[in-house]
N, C-alpha and C. Protein backbone atom coordinates (compact mmCIF):
# COMPACT_ATOMS: atom_id res chain seq x y z
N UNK A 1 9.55 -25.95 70.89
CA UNK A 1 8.94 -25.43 72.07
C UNK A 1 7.57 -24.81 71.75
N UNK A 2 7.55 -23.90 70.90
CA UNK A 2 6.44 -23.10 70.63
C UNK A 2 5.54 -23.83 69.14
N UNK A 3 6.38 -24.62 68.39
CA UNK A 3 6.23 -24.89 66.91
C UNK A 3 5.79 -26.16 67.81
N UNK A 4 3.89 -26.94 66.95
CA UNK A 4 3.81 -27.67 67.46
C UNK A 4 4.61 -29.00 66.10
N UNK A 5 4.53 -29.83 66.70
CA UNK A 5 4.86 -31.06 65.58
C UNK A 5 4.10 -30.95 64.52
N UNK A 6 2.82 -31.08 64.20
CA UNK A 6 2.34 -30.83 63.07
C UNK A 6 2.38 -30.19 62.52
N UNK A 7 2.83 -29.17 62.55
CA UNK A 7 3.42 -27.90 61.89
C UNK A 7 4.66 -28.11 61.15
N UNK A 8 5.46 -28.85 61.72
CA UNK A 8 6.88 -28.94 61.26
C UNK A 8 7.19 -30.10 60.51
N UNK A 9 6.06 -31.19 59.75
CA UNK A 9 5.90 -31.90 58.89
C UNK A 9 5.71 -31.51 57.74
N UNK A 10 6.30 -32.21 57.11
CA UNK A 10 6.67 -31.78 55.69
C UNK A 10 5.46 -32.10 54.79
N UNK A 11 4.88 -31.84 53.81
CA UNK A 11 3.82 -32.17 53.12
C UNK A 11 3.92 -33.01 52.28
N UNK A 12 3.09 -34.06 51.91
CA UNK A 12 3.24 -35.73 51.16
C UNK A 12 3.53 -35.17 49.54
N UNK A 13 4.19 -35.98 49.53
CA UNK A 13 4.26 -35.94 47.71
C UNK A 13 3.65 -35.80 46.84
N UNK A 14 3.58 -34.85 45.95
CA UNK A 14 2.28 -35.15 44.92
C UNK A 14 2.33 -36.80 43.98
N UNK A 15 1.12 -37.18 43.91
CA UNK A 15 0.91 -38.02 42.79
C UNK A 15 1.63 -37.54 41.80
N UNK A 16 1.48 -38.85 41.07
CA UNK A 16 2.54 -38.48 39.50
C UNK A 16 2.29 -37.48 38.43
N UNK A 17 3.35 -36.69 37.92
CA UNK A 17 2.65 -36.17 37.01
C UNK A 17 1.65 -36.30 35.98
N UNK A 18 0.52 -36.50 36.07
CA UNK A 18 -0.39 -36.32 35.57
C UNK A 18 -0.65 -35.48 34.49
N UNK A 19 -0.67 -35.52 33.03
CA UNK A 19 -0.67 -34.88 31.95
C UNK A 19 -1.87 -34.03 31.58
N UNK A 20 -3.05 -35.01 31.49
CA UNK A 20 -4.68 -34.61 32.13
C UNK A 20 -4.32 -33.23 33.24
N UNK A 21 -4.01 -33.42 34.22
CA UNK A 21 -4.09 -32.36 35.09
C UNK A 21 -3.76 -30.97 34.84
N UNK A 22 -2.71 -31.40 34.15
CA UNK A 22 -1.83 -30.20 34.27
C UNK A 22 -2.34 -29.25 33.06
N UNK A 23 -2.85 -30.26 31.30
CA UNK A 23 -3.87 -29.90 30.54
C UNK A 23 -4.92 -28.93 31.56
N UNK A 24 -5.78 -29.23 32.47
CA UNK A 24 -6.65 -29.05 32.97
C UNK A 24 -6.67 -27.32 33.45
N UNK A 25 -5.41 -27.12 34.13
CA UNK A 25 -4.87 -26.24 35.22
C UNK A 25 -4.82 -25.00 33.54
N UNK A 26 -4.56 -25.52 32.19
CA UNK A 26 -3.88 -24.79 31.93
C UNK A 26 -4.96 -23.95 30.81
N UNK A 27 -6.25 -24.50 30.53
CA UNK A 27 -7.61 -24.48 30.01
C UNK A 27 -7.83 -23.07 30.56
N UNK A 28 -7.98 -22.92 31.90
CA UNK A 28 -8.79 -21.50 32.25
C UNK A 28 -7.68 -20.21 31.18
N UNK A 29 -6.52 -20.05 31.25
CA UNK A 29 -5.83 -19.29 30.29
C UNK A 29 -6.14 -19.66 28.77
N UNK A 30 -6.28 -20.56 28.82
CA UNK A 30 -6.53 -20.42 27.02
C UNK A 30 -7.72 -20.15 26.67
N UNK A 31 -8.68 -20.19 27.78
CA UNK A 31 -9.72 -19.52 27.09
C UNK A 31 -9.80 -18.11 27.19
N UNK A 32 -9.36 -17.55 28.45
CA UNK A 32 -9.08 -16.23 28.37
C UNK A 32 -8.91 -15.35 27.05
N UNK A 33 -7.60 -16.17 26.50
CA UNK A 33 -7.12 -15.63 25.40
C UNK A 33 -7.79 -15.42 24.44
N UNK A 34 -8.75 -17.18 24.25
CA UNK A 34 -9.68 -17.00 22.77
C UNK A 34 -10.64 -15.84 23.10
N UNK A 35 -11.12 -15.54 24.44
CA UNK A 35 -12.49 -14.81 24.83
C UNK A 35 -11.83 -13.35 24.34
N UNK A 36 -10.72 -12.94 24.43
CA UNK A 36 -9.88 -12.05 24.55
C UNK A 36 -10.10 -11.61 23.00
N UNK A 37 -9.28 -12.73 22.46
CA UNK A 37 -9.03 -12.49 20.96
C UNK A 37 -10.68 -11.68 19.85
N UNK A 38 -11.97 -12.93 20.28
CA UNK A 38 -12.86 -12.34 19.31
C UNK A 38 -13.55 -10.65 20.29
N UNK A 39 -13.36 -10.86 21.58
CA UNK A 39 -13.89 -9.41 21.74
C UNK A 39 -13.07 -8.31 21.43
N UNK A 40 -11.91 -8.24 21.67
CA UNK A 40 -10.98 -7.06 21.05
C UNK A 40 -10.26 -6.92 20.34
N UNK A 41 -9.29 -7.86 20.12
CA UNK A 41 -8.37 -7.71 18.66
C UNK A 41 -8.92 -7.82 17.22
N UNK A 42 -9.85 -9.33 17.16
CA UNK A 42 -10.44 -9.10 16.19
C UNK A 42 -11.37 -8.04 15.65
N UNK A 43 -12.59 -7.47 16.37
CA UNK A 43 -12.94 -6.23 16.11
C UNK A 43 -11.79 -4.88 15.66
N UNK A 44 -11.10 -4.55 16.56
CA UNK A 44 -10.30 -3.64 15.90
C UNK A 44 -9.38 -3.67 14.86
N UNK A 45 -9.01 -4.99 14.56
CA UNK A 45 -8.21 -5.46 13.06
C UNK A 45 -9.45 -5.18 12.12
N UNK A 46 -10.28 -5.30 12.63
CA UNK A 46 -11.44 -5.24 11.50
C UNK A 46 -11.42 -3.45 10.81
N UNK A 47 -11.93 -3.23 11.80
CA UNK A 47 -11.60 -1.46 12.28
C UNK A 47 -10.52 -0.79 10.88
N UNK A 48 -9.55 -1.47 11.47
CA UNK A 48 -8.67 -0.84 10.87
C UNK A 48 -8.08 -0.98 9.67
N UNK A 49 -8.89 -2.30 8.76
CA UNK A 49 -8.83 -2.66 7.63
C UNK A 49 -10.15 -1.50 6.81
N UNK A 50 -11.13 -1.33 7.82
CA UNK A 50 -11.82 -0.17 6.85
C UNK A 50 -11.44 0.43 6.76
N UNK A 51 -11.12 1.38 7.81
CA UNK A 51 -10.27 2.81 7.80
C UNK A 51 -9.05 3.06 6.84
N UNK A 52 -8.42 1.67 6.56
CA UNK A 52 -7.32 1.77 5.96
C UNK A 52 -8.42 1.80 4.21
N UNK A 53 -9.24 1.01 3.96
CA UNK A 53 -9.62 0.86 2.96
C UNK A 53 -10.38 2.55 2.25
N UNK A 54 -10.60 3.07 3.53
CA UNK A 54 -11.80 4.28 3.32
C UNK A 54 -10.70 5.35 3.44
N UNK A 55 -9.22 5.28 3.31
CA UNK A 55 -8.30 6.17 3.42
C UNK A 55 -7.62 6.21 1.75
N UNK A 56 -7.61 4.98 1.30
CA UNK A 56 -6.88 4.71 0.45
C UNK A 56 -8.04 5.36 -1.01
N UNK A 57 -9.30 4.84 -0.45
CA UNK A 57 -10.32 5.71 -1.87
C UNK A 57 -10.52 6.69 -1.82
N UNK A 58 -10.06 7.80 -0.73
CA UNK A 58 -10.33 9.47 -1.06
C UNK A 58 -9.93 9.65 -2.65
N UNK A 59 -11.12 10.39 -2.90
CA UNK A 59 -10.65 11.29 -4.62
C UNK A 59 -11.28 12.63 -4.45
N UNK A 60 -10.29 13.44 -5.10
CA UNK A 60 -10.85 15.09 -5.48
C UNK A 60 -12.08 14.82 -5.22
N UNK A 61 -12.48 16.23 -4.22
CA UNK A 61 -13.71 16.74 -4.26
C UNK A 61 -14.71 15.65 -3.43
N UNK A 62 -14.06 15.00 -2.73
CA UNK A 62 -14.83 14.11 -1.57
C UNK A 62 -15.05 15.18 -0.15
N UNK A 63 -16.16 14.94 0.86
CA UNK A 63 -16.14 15.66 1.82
C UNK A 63 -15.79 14.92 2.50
N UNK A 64 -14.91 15.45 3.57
CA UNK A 64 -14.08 14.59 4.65
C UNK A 64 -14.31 15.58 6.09
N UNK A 65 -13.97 14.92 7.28
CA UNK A 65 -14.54 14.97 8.68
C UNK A 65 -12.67 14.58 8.95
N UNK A 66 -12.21 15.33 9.76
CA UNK A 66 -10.41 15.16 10.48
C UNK A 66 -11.15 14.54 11.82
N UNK A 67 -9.91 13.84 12.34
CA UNK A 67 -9.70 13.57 13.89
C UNK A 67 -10.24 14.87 14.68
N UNK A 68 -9.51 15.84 14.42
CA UNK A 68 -9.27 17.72 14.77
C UNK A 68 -10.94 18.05 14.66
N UNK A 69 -11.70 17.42 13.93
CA UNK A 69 -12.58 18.21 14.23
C UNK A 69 -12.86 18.89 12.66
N UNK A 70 -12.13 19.58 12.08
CA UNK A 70 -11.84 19.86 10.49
C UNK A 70 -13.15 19.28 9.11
N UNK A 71 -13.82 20.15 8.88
CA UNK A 71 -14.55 19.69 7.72
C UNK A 71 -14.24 20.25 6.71
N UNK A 72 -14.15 19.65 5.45
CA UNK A 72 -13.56 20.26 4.16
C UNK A 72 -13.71 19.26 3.29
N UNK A 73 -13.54 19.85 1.99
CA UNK A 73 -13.49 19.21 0.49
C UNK A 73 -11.98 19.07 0.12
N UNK A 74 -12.02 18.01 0.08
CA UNK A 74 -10.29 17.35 -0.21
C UNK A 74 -10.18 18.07 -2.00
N UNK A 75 -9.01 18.66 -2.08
CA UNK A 75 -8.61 19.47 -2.75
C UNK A 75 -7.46 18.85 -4.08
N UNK A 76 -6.38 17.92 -2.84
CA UNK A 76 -5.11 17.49 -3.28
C UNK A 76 -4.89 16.13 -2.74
N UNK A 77 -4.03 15.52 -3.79
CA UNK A 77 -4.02 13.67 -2.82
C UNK A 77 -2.52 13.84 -2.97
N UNK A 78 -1.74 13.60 -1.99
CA UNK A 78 -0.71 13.11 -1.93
C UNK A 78 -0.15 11.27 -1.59
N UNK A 79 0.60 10.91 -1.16
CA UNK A 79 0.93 9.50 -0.46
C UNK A 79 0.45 9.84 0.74
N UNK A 80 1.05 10.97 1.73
CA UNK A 80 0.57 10.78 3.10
C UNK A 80 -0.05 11.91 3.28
N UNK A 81 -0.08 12.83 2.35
CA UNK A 81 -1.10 14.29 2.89
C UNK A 81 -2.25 14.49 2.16
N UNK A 82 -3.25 15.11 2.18
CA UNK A 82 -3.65 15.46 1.40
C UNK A 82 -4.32 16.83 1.58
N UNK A 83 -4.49 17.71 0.50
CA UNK A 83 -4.84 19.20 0.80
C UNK A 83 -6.74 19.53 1.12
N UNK A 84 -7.04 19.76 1.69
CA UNK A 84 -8.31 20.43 2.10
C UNK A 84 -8.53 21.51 2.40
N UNK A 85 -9.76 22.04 1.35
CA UNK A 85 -10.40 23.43 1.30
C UNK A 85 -11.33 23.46 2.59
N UNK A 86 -11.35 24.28 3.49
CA UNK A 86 -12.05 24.18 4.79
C UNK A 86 -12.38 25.62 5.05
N UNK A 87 -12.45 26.38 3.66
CA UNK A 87 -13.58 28.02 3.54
C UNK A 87 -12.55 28.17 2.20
N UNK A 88 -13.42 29.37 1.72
CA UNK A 88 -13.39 29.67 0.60
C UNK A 88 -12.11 30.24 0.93
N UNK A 89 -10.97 29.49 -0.24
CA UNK A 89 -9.79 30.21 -0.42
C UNK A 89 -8.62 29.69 0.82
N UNK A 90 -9.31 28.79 1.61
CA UNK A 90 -8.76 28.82 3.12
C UNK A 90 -8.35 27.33 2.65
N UNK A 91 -7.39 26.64 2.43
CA UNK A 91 -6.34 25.27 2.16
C UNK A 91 -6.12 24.82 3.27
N UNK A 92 -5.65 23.60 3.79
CA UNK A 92 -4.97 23.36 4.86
C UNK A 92 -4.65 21.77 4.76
N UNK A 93 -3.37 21.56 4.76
CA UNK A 93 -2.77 20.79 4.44
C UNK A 93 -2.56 19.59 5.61
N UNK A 94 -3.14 17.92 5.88
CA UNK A 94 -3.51 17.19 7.29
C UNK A 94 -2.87 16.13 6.22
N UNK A 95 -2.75 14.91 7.40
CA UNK A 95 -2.42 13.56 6.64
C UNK A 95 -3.71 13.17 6.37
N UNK A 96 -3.35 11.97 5.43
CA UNK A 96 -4.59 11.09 5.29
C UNK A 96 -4.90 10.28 6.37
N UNK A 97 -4.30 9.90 7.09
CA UNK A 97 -4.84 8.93 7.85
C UNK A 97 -5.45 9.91 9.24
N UNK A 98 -5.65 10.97 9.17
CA UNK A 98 -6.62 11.93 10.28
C UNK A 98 -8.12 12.12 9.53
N UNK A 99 -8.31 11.51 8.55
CA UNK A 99 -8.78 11.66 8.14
C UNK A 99 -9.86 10.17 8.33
N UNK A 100 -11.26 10.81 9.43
CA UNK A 100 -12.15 9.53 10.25
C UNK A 100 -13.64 8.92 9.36
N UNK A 101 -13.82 10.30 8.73
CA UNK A 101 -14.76 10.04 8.07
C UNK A 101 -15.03 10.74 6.66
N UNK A 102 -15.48 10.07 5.64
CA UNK A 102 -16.10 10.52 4.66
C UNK A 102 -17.73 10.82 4.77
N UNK A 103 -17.77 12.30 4.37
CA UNK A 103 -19.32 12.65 4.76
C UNK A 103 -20.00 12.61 3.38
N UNK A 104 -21.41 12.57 2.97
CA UNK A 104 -22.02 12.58 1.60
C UNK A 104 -21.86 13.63 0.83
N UNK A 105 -21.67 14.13 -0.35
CA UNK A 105 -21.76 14.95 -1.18
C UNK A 105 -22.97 16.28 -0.37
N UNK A 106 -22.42 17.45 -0.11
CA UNK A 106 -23.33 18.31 -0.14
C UNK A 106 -23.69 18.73 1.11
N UNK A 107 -22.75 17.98 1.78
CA UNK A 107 -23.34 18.03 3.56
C UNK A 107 -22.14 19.49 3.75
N UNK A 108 -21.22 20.18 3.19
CA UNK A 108 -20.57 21.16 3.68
C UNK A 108 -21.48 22.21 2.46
N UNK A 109 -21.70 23.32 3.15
CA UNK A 109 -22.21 24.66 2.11
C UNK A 109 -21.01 25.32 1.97
């Protein structure tokens, strides 16, 4: 009554599956991914192979920069801690891996 006929026809069949096509449809995602991959994962794997590398060479008497904010002369090396002098007489015991930057010799008085 209200539904005209063309409305209530069913829609034609697709052509055959088509392998090409469906390849085609499936291109815009894979590039996503690659575009994905070199702007962010790879950079930060990178990242984090220094950090890991610039964590692992602390030695006595390096100046170090914390996450926290923390400047001090690394004191003690442990596996996961290590001790820092951060004033005279004043110790304080952080992990290594808070540990963001190594600063040059001489930059703490």
């Amino acid at each position: 009554m209200f539904i005209s006929s063309a409305f209530a026809q069913t829609a034609p069949a697709a052509a055959g599956g088509d392998m090409s096509s469906s390849l085609m449809s499936m291109l815009p995602l894979v590039l996503m991914f690659v575009v994905l991959y070199f702007v962010m994962i790879r950079p930060q794997m990178k990242r984090q192979k220094e950090h890991r590398a610039m964590i692992d060479a602390l030695a006595k008497g390096d100046e170090v920069a914390t996450a926290g904010g923390l400047l001090g002369k690394v004191t003690k090396l442990d596996d996961l801690y290590l001790g820092m002098e951060v004033a005279g007489g004043v110790e304080v015991r952080v992990q290594r891996s808070a540990v963001v930057q190594v600063l040059p010799k001489g930059t703490i008085k």
